[in-house]
Protein backbone atom coordinates (compact mmCIF):
# COMPACT_ATOMS: atom_id res chain seq x y z
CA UNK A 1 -22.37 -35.17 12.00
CA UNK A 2 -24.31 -34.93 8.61
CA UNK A 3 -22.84 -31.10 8.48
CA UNK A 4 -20.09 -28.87 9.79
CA UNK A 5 -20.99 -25.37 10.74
CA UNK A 6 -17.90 -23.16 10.96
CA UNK A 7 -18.48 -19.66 12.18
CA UNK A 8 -16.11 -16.62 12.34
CA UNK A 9 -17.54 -13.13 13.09
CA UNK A 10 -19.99 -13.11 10.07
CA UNK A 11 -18.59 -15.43 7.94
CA UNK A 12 -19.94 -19.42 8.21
CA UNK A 13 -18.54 -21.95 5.92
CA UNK A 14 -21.28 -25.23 5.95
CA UNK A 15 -20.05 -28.71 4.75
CA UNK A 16 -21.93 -31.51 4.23
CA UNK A 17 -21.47 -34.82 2.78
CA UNK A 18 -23.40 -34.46 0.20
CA UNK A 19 -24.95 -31.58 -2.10
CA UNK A 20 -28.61 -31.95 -1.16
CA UNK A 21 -27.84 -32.25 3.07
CA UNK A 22 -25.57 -29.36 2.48
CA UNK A 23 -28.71 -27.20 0.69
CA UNK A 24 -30.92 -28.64 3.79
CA UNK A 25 -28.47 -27.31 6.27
CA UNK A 26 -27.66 -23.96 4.41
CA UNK A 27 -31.97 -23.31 3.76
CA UNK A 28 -32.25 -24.28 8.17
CA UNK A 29 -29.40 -22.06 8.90
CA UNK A 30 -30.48 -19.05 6.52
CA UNK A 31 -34.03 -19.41 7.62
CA UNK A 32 -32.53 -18.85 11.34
CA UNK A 33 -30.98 -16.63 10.68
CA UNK A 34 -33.67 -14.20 9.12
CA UNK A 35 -36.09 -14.94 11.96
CA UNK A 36 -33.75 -13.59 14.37
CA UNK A 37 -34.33 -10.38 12.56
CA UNK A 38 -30.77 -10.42 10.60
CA UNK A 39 -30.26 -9.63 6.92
CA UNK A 40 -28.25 -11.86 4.44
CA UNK A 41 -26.87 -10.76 1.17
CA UNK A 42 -27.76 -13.30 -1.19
CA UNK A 43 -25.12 -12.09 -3.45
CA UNK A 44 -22.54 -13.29 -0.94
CA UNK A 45 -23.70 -16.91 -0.42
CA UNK A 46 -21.00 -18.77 -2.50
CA UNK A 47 -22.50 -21.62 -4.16
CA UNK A 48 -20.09 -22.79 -6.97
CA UNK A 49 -16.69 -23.65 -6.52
CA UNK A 50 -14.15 -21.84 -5.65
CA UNK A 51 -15.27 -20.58 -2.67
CA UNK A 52 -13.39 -17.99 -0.52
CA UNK A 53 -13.18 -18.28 2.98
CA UNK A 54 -10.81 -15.95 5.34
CA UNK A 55 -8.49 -15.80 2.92
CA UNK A 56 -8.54 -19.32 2.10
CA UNK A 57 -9.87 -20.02 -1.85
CA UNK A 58 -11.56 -24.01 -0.86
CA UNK A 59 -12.45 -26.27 -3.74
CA UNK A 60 -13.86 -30.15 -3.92
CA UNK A 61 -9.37 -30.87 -4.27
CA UNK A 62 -7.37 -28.26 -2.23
CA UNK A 63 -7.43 -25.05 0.01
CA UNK A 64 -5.04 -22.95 -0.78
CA UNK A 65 -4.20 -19.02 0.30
CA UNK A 66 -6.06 -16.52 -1.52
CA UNK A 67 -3.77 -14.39 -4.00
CA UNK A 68 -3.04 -11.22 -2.50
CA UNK A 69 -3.07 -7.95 -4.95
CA UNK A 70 -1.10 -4.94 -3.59
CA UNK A 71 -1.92 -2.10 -5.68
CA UNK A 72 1.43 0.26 -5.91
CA UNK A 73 0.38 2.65 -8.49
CA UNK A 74 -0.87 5.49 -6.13
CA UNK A 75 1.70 5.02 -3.46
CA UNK A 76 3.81 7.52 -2.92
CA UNK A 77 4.66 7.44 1.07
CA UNK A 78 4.64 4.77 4.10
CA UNK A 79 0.99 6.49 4.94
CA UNK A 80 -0.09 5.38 1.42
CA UNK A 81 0.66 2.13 1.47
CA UNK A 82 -0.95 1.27 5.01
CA UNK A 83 -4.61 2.35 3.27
């Protein structure tokens, strides 16, 4: 295949072999997308690397987990924490 689609809930993930057949497939799939009536947030289309992925931070080299930030200033009980 030129490109790989992968789809989970609302996120897709598109790679291609190269830049400009990974454009063509991202331009097909967003146009789709909007003719079925659905709304895109252009801020949220990920162009540059890294990109973040469910969970996963992707680039050109590696994939590695996402750095997770657990905030522990404001908790004060078990209830807290599970916000």
């Amino acid at each position: 295949p030129q490109s790989v689609i992968l789809h989970y809930m609302d996120d897709l993930l598109i790679a291609a072999s190269t830049q400009k057949q990974m454009e063509e497939t991202r331009n097909s799939v967003v146009a789709e997308i909007k003719k079925a009536g659905l709304v895109i947030s252009e801020s949220k289309i990920q162009e540059t690397a890294p990109w973040k992925y469910l969970g996963w931070k992707l680039t050109e080299q590696s994939i590695v987990p996402q750095k997770i930030q657990i905030r522990t200033d404001s908790v004060q009980t078990l209830h807290d924490l599970q916000q």
